[in-house]
C-alpha atoms as a PDB file:
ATOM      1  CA  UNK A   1       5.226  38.569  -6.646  1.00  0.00           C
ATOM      2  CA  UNK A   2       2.151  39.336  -7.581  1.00  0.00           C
ATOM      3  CA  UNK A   3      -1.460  38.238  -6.847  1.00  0.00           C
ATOM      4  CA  UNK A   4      -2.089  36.488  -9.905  1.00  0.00           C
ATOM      5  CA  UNK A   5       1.071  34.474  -9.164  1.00  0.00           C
ATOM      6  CA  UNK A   6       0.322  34.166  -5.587  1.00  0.00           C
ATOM      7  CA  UNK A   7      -3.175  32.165  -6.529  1.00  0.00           C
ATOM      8  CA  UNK A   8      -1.766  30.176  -8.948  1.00  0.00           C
ATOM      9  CA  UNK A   9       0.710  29.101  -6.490  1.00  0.00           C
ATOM     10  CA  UNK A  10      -1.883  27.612  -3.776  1.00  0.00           C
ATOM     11  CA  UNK A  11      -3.694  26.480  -6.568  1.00  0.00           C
ATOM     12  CA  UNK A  12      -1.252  24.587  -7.746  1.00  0.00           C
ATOM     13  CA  UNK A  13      -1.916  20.558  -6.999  1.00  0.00           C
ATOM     14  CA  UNK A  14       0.534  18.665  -4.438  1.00  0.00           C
ATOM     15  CA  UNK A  15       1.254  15.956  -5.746  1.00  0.00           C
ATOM     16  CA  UNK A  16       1.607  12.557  -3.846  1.00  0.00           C
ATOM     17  CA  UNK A  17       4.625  10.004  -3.192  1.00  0.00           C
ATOM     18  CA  UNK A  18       3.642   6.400  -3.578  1.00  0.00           C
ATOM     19  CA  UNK A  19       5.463   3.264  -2.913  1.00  0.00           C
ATOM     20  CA  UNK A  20       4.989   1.287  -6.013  1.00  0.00           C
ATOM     21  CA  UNK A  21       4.793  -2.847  -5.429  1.00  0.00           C
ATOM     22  CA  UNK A  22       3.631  -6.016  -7.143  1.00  0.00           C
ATOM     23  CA  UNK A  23       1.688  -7.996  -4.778  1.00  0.00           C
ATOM     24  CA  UNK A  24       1.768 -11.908  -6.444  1.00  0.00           C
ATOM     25  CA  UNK A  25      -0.141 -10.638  -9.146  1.00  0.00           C
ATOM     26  CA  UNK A  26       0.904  -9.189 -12.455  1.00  0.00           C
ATOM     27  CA  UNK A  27      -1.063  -5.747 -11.261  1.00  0.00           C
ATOM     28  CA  UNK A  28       1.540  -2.930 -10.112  1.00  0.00           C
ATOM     29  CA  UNK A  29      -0.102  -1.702  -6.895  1.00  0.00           C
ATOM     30  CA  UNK A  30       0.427   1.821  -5.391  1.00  0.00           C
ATOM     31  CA  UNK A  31       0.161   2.600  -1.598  1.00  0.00           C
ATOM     32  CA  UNK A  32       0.342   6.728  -0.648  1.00  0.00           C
ATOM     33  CA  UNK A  33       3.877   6.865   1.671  1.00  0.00           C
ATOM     34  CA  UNK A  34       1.951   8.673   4.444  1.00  0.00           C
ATOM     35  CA  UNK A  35      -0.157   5.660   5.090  1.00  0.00           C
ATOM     36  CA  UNK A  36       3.138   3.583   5.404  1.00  0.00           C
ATOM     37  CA  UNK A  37       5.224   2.838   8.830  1.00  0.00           C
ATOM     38  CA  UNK A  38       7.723   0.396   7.748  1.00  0.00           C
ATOM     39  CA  UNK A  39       8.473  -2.173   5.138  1.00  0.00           C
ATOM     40  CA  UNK A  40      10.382  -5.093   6.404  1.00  0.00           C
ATOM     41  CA  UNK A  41      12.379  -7.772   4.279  1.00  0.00           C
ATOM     42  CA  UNK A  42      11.727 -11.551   5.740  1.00  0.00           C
ATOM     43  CA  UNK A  43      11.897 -15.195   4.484  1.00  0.00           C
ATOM     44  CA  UNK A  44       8.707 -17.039   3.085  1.00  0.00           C
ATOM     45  CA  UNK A  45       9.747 -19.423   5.993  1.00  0.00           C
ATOM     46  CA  UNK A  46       8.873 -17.257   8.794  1.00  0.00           C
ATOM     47  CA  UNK A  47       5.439 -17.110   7.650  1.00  0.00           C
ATOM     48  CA  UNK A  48       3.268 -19.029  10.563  1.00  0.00           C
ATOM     49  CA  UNK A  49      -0.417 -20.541   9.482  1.00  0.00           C
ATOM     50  CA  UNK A  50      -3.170 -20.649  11.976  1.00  0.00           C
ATOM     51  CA  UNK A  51      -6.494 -22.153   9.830  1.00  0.00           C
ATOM     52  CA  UNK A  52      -6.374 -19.422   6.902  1.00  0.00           C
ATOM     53  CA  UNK A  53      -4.707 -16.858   8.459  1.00  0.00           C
ATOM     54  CA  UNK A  54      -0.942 -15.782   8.370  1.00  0.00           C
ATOM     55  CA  UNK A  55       0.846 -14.580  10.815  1.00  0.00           C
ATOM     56  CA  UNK A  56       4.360 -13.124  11.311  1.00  0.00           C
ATOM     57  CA  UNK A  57       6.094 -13.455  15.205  1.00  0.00           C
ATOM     58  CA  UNK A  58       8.016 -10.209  15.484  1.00  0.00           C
ATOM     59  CA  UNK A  59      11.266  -9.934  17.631  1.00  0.00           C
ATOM     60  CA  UNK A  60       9.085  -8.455  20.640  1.00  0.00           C
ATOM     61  CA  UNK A  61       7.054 -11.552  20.554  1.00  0.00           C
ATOM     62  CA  UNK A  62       3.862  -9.952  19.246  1.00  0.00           C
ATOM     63  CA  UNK A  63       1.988 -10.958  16.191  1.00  0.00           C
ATOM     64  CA  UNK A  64       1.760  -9.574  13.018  1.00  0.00           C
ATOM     65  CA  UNK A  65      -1.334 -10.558  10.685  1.00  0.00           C
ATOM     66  CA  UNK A  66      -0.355 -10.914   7.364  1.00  0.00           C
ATOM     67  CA  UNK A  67      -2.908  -9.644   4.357  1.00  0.00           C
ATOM     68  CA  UNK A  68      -2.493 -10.559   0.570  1.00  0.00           C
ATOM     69  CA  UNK A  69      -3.898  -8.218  -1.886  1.00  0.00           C
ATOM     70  CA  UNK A  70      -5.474 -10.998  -3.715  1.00  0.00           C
ATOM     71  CA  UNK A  71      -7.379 -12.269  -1.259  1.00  0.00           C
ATOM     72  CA  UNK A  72     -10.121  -9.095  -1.204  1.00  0.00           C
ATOM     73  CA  UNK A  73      -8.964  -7.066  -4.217  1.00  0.00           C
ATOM     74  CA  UNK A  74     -10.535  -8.016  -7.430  1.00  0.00           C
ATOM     75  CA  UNK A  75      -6.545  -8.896  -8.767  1.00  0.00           C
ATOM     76  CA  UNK A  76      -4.900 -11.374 -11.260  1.00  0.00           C
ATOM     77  CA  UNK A  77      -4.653 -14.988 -10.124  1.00  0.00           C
ATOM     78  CA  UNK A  78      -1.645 -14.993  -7.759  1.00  0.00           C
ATOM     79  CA  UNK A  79       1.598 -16.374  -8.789  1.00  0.00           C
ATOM     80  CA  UNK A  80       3.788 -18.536  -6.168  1.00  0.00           C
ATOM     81  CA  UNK A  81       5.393 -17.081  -3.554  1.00  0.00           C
ATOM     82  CA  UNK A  82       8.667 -15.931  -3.387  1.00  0.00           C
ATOM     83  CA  UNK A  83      11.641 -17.351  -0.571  1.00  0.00           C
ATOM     84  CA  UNK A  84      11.916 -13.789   0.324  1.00  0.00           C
ATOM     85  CA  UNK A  85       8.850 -11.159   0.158  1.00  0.00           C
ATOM     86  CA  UNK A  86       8.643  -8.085   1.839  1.00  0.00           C
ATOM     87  CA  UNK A  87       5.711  -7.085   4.313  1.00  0.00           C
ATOM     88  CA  UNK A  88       3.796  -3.296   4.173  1.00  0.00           C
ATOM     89  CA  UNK A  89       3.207  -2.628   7.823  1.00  0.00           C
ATOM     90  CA  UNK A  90       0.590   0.700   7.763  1.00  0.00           C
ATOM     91  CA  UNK A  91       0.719   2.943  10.736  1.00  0.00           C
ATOM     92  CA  UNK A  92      -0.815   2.290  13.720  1.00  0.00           C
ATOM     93  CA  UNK A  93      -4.701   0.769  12.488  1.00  0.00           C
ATOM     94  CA  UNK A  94      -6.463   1.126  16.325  1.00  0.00           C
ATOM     95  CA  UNK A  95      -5.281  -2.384  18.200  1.00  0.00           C
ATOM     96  CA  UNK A  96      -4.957  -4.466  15.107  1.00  0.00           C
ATOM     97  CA  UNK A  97      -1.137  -4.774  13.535  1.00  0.00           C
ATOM     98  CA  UNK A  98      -1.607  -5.990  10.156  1.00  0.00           C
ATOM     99  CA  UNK A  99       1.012  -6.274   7.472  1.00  0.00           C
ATOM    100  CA  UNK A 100       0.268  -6.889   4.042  1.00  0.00           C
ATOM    101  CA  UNK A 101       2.438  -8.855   1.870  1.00  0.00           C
ATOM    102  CA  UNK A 102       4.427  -8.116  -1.418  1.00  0.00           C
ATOM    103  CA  UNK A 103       6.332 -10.038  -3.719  1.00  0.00           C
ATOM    104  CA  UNK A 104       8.541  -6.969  -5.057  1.00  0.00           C
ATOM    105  CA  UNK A 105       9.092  -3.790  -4.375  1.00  0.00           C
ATOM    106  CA  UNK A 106       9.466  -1.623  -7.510  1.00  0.00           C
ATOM    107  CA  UNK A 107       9.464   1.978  -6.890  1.00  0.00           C
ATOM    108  CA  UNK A 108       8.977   5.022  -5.458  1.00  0.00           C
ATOM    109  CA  UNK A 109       6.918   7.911  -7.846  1.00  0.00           C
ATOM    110  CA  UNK A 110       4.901  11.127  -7.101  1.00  0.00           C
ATOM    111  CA  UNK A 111       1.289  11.373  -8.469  1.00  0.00           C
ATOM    112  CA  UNK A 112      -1.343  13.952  -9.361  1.00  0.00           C
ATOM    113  CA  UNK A 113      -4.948  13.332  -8.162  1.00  0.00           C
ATOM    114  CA  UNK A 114      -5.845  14.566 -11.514  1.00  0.00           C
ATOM    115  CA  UNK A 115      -3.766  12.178 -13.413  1.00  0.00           C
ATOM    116  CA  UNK A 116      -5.678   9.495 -11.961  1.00  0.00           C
ATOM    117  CA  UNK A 117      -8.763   7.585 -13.885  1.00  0.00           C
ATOM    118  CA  UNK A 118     -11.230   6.892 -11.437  1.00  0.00           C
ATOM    119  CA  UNK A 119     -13.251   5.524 -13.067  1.00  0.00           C
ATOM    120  CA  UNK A 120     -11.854   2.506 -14.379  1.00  0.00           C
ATOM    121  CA  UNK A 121     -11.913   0.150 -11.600  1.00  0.00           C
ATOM    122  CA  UNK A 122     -14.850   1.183  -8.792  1.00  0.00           C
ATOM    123  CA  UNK A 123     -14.264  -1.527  -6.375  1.00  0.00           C
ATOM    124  CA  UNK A 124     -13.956  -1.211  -2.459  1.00  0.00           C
ATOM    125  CA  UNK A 125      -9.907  -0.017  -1.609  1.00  0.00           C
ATOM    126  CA  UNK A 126      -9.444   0.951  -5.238  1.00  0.00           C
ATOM    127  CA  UNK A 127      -9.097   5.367  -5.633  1.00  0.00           C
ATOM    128  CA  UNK A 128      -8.416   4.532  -9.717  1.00  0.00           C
ATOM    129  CA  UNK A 129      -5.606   3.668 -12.067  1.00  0.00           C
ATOM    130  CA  UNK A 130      -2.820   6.175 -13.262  1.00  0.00           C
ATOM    131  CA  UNK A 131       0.224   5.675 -15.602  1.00  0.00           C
ATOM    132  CA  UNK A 132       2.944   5.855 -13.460  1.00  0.00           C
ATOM    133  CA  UNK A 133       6.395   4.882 -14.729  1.00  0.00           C
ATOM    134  CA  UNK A 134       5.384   3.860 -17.952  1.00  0.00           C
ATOM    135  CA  UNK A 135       3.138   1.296 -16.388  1.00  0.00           C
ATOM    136  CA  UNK A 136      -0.528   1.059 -15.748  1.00  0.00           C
ATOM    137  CA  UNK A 137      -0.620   1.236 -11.934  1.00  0.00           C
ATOM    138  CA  UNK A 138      -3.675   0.456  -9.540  1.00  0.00           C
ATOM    139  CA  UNK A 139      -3.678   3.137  -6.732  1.00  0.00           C
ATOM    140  CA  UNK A 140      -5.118   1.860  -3.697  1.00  0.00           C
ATOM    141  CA  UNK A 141      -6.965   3.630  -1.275  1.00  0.00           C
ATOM    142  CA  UNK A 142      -5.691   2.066   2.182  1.00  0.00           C
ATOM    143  CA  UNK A 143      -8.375   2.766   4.663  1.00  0.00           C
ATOM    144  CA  UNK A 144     -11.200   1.527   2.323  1.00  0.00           C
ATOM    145  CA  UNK A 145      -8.642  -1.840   1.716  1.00  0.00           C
ATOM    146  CA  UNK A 146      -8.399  -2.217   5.226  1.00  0.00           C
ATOM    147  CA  UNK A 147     -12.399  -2.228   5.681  1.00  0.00           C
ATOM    148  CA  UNK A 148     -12.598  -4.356   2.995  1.00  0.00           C
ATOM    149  CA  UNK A 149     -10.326  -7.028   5.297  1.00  0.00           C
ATOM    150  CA  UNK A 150     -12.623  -6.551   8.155  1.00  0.00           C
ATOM    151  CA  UNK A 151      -9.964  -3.837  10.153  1.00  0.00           C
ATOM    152  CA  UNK A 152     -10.307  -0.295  11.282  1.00  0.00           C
ATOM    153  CA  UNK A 153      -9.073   2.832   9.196  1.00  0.00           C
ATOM    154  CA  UNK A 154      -5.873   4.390  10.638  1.00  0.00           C
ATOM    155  CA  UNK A 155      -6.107   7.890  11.347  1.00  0.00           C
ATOM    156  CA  UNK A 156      -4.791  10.587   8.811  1.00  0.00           C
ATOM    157  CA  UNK A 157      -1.232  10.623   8.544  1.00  0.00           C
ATOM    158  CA  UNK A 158       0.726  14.217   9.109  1.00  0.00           C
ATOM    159  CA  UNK A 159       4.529  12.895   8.560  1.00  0.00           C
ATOM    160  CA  UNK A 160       5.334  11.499   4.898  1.00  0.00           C
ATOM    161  CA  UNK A 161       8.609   9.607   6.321  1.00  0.00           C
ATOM    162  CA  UNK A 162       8.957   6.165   5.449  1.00  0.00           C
ATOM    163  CA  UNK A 163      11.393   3.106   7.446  1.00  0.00           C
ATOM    164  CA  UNK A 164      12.825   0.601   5.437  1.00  0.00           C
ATOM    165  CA  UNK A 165      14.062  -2.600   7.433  1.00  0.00           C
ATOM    166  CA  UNK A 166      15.951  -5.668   6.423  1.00  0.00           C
END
């Protein structure tokens, strides 16, 4: 190989995998898959209420708040809620578990940085908007969103893997 093909390797752009959701908004959302732990399938039913927060009881008897986009993203009026939605859990944020809720899961899709506008929406937890799929796709910037909701960044993320539970 030579040199001139070695650079343009590294120079090449990686691009990134992102889970692509609707969040009981018209908006498709996109979340980068390192920033992900788990996504977990449960009932509208489970869903517990303290004042205006929600709250998910786990099978270990812990907590889990629950975050809708909607609520601190400048989004589309919400539609109703579904009898089943999925949660986003993010890896480990400090103490805090926080989940935040979707009302479909769509996709997965990999993404160049430079394919991305960013400078169509410039709003806290918002990196810019990038046809994905054929759609027009907000890509969200998940420590900034979870500032925005009043929690801690998680740390960078090394391991792109991804749990899916049900």
């Amino acid at each position: 190989m030579s040199a001139a093909a070695a650079t343009a390797d590294t120079s090449a752009e990686i691009p990134d995998r992102v889970l692509l959701f609707k969040a009981y908004c018209p908006e498709t959302l996109a979340l980068r898959l390192t920033n992900i732990a788990r996504i977990e399938c449960i009932q509208a039913s489970a869903i517990e209420k303290i004042g205006d927060h929600e709250f998910l009881r786990q099978k270990n008897d812990q907590t889990l708040r629950l975050l809708r986009f909607p609520h601190f993203l400048p989004l589309a009026f919400p539609t109703p809620d579904n009898e089943s939605l999925y949660v986003i859990v993010p890896r480990l944020i400090g103490d805090h578990q926080v989940g935040f809720l979707a009302s479909d899961i769509l996709d997965f899709a990999d993404i160049l940085a430079s394919d991305m506008d960013r400078q169509s929406i410039t709003v806290p937890g918002v990196l810019g908007t990038a046809s994905i799929l054929e759609k027009l796709t907000i890509v969200l910037c998940l420590a900034e969103v979870l500032n925005t909701a009043g929690f801690a960044a998680p740390p960078p993320s090394q391991a792109p893997s991804i749990l899916c539970a049900e």
